[in-house]
Protein backbone atom coordinates (compact mmCIF):
# COMPACT_ATOMS: atom_id res chain seq x y z
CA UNK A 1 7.54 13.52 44.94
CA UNK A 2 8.82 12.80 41.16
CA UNK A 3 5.63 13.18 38.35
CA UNK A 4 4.26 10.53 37.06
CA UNK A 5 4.53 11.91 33.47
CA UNK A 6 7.04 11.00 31.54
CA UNK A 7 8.55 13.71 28.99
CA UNK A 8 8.56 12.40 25.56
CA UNK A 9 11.63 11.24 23.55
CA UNK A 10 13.04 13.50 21.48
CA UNK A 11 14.41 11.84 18.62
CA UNK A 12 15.87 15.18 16.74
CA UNK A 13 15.67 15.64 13.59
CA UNK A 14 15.08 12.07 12.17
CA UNK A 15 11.42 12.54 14.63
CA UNK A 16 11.48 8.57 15.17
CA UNK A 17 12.76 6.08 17.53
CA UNK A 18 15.17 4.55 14.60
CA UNK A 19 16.21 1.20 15.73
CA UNK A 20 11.85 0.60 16.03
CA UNK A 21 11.69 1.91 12.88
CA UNK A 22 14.75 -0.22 11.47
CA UNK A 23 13.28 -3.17 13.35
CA UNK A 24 9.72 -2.95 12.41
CA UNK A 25 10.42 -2.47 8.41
CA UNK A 26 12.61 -5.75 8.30
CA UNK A 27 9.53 -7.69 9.39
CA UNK A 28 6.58 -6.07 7.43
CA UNK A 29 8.82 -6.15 4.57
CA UNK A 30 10.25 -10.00 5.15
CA UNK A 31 6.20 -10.98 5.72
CA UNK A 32 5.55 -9.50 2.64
CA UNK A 33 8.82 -10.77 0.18
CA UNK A 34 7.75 -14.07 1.96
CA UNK A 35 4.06 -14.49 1.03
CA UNK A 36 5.37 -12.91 -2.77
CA UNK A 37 7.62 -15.53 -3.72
CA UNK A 38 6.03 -18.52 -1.59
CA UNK A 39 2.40 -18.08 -2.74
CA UNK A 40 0.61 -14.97 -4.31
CA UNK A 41 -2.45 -15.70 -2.97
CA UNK A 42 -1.30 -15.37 0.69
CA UNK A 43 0.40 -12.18 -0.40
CA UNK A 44 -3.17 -11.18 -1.63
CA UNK A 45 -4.65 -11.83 1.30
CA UNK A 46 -2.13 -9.85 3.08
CA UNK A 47 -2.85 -6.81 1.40
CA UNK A 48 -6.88 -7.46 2.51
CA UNK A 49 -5.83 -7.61 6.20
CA UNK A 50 -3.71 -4.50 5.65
CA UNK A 51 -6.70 -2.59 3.98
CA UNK A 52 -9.24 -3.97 6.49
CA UNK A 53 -6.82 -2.01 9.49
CA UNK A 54 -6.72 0.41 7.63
CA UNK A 55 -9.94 1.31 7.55
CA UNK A 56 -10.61 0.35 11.73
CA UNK A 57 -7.96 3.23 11.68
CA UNK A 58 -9.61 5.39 9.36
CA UNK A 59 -12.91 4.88 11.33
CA UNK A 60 -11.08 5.59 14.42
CA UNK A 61 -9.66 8.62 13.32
CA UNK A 62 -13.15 10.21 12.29
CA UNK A 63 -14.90 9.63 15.37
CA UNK A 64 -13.05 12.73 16.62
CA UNK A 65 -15.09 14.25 14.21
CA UNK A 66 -18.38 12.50 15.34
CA UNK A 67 -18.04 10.32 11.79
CA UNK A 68 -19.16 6.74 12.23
CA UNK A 69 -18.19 4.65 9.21
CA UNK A 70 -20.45 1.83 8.56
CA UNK A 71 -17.21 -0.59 8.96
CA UNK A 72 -18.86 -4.30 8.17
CA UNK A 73 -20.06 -3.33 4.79
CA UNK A 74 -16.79 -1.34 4.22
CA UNK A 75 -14.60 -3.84 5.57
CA UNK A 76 -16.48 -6.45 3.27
CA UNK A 77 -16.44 -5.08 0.32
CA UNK A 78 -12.97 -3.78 0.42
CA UNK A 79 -11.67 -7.32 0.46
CA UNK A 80 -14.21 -8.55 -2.15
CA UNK A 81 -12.87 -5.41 -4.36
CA UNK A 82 -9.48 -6.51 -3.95
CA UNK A 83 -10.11 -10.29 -4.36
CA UNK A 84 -11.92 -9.30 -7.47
CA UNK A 85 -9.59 -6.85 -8.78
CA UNK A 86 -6.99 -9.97 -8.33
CA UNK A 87 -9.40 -12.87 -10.10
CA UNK A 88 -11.10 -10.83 -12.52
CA UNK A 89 -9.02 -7.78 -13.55
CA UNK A 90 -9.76 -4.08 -14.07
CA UNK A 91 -13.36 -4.04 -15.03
CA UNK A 92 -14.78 -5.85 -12.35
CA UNK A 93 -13.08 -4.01 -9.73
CA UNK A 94 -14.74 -0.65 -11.29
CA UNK A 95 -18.38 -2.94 -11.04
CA UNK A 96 -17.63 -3.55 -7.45
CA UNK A 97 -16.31 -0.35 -6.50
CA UNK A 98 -19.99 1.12 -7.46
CA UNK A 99 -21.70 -1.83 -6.01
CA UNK A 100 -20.10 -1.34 -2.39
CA UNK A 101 -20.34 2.28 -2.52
CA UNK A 102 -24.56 1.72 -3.32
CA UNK A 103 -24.45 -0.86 -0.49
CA UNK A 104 -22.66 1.25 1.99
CA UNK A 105 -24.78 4.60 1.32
CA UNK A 106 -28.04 1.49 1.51
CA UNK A 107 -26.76 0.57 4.37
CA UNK A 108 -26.12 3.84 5.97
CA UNK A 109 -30.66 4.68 5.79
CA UNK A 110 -31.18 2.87 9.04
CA UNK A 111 -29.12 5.43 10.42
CA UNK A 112 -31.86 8.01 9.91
CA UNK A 113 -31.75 11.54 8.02
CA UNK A 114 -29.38 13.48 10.42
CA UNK A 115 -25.64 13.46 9.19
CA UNK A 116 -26.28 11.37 6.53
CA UNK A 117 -24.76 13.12 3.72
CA UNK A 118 -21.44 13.76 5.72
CA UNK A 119 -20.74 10.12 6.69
CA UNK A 120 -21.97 8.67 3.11
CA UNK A 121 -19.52 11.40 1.75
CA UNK A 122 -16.44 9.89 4.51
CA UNK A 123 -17.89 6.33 3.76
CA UNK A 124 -17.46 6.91 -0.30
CA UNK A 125 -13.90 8.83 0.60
CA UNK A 126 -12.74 5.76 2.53
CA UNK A 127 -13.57 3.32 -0.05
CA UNK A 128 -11.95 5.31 -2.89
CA UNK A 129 -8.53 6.15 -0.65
CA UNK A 130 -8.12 2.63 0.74
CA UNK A 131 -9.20 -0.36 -0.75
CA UNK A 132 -9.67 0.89 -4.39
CA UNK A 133 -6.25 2.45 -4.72
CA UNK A 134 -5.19 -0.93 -2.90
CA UNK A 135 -6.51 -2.82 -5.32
CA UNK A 136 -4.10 -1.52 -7.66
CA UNK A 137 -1.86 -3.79 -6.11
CA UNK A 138 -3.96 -6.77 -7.42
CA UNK A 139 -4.01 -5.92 -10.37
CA UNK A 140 -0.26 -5.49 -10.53
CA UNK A 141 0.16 -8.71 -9.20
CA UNK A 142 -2.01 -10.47 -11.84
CA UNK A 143 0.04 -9.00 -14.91
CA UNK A 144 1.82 -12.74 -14.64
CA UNK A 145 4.08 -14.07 -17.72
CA UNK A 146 8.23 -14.06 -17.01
CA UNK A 147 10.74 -12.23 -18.44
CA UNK A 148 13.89 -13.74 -19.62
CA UNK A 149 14.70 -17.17 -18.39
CA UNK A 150 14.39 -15.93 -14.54
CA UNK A 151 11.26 -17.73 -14.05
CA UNK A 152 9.79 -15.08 -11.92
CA UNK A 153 6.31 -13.59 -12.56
CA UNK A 154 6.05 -10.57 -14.48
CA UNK A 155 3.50 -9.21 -11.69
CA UNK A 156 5.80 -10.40 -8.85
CA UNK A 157 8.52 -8.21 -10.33
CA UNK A 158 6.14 -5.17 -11.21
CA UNK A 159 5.45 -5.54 -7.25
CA UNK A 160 9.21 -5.34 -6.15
CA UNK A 161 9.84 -2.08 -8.57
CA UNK A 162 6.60 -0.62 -7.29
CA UNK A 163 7.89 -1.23 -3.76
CA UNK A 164 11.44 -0.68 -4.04
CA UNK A 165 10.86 2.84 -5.86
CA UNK A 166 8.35 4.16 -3.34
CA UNK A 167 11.29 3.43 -0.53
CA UNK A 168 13.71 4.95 -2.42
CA UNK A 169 11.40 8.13 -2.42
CA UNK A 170 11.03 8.13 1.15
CA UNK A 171 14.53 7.24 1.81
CA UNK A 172 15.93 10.00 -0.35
CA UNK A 173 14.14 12.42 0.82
CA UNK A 174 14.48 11.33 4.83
CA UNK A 175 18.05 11.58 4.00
CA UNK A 176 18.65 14.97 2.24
CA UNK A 177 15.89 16.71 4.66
CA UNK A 178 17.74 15.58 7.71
CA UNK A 179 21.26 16.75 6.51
CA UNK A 180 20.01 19.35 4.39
CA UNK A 181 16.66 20.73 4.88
CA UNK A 182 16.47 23.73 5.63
CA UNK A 183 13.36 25.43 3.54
CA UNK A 184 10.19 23.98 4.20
CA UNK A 185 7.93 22.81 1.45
CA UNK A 186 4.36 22.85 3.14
CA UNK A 187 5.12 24.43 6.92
CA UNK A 188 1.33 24.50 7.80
CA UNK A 189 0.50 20.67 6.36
CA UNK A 190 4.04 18.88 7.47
CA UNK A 191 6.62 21.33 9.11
CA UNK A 192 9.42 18.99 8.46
CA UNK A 193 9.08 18.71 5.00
CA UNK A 194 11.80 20.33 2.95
CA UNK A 195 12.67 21.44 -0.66
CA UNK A 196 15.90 19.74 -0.39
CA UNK A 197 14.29 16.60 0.81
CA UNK A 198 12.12 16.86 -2.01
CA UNK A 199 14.82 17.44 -4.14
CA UNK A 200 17.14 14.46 -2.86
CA UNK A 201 13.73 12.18 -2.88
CA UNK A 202 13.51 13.29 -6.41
CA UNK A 203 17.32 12.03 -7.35
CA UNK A 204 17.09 9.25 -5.53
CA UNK A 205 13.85 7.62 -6.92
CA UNK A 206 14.57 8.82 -10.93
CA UNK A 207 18.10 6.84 -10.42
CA UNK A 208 16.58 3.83 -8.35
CA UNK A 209 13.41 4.09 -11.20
CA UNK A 210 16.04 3.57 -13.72
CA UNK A 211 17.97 0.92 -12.48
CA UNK A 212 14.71 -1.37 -12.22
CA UNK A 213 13.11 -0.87 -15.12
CA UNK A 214 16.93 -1.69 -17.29
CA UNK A 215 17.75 -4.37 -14.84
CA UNK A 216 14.51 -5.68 -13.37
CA UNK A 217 11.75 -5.04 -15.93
CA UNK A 218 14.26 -5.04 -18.92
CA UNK A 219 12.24 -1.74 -20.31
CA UNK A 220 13.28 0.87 -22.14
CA UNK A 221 15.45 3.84 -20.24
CA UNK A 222 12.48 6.75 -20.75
CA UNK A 223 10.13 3.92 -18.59
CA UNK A 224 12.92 4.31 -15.82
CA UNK A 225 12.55 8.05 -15.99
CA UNK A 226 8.89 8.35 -16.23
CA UNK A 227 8.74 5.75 -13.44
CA UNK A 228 10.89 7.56 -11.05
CA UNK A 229 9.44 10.78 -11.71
CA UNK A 230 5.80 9.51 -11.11
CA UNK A 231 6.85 7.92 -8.19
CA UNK A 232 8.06 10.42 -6.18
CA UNK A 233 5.64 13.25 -7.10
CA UNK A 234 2.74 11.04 -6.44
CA UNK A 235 4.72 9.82 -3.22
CA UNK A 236 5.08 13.85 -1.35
CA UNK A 237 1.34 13.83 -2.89
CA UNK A 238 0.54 11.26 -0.65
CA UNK A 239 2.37 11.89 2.03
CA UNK A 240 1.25 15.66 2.29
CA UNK A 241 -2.57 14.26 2.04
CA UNK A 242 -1.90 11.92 4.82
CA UNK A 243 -0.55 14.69 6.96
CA UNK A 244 -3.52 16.94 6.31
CA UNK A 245 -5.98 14.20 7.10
CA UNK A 246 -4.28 13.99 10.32
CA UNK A 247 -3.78 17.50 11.43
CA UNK A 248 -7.64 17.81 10.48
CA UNK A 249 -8.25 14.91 12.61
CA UNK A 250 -5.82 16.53 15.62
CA UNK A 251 -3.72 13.33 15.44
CA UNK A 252 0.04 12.70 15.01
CA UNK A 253 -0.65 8.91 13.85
CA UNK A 254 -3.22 7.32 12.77
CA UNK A 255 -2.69 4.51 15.79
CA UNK A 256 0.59 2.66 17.24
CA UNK A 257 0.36 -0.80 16.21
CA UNK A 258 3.63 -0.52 14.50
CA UNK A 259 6.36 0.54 16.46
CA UNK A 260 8.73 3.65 15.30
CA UNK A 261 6.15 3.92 12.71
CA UNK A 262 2.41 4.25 13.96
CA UNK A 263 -0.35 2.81 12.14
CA UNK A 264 -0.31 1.08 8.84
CA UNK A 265 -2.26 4.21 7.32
CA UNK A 266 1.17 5.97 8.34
CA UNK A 267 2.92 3.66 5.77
CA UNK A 268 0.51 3.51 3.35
CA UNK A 269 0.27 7.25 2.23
CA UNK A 270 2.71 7.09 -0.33
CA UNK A 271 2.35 3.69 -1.62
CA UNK A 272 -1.17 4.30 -2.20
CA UNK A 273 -0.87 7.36 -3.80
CA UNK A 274 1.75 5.73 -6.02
CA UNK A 275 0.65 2.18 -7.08
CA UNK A 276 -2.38 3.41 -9.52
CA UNK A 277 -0.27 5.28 -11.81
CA UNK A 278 2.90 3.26 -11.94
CA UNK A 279 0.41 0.15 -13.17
CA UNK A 280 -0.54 2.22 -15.57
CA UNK A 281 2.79 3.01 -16.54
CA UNK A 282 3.70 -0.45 -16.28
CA UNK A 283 0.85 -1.98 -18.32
CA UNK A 284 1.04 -0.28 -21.17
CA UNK A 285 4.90 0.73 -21.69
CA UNK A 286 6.35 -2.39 -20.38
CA UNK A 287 4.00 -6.00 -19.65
């Protein structure tokens, strides 16, 4: 009689079911061009229901470790962090930041004494790696002003090169591993890492940085350089933090709701790692 189990796929060296992953990136990234150009505020909201997964994946993740995140009050004032960053700007999100992480760590007493430290410490950790650097996006999107006579926002454009460089990191570097990685970068964190993927992400992104900045942002050419190379070395950053999370956790993704992907905290570890210090850049060398 045949098993029931099933051997997995094996995809080779790309480690994906392509088409899925083809197929599932046209739609998260048509949703998103979508609610950018039609309305901001939908694309705002958006990035709240992203962050509020993200943390039911988060949370999910940690209960292998017996870590129960408080998720109401994190959920909550994630999206009041981002709304705020959006409305208000900079200084308020830093207000709310502290008042969410007092709330959470209030809210975490009725718990009792035992393990309170460790999931105040994962509650804090949570808040910081998801909806804070997420709210980077906000404030990107609130830059506003135009540029030229294109009529189109000045944060709506800082979006698209913040977007469009982080791909080109991961593209450049999905590219030159599969064809020509052959020396790994971190074996024991992500085995299929590679110098020369790092090396063609590097390329890649510094080129794709440039082109945006001259043609997009209508900056200077050192902004195109700076912005590639901060890009994709906050990108592997990311990416590499993501993977250690997981192998911590013993999990290969952080959930499936995204097919030839995993979960939306499997997509977000470079553009979170990447968004805080290109608005930076942004701010004060080009808006």
């Amino acid at each position: 009689m045949p098993s029931s189990n099933k051997p997995k796929k094996d995809y080779g060296r790309a480690g994906r079911n392509l088409p899925a992953a083809i197929g599932s990136a046209v739609v998260l990234l048509g949703t998103a061009a979508a609610t950018l150009f039609i309305w901001k505020t939908a694309f705002i909201v958006l990035v709240v229901a992203i962050m509020v997964i993200a943390i039911w994946e988060l949370r999910r993740g940690l209960m292998a470790k017996d870590l129960d995140l408080p998720e109401q009050p994190l959920m909550l004032g994630g999206a009041l962090m981002i709304i705020v960053a959006y409305v208000w700007g900079a200084d308020a999100l830093v207000a709310v930041t502290a008042v969410t992480a007092l709330t959470v760590m209030l809210w975490l007493l009725h718990r009792g004494i035992e393990g309170y430290v460790r999931t105040a410490s994962a509650s804090v950790f949570t808040l910081i790696y998801l909806p804070f650097l997420g709210s980077f996006v906000a404030l990107m999107l609130r830059e506003g002003g135009t540029f030229d006579q294109t009529g189109v926002d000045a944060g709506v454009k800082g979006i698209i090169a913040f977007v469009l460089v982080t791909i080109a990191s991961d593209i450049g570097g999905y590219i030159a591993g599969v064809l020509f990685g052959r020396h790994p970068m971190a074996p024991v964190i992500s085995p299929k890492k590679s110098w020369e993927g790092f090396a063609g992400s590097a390329l890649f992104t510094i080129v794709t940085g440039e082109v945006l900045v001259r043609f997009l942002l209508d900056g200077d050419w050192w902004v195109g350089v700076a912005l590639g190379v901060i890009a994709v070395a906050m990108a592997v950053l990311g990416d590499l933090v993501e993977s250690v999370i997981k192998r911590d956790l013993g999990v290969k993704d952080m959930s499936q709701i995204i097919p030839g992907h995993g979960g939306i905290m499997d997509r977000l570890d470079s553009l979170l790692a990447t968004i805080a210090p290109i608005w930076l850049l942004l701010h004060y060398a080009v808006f």
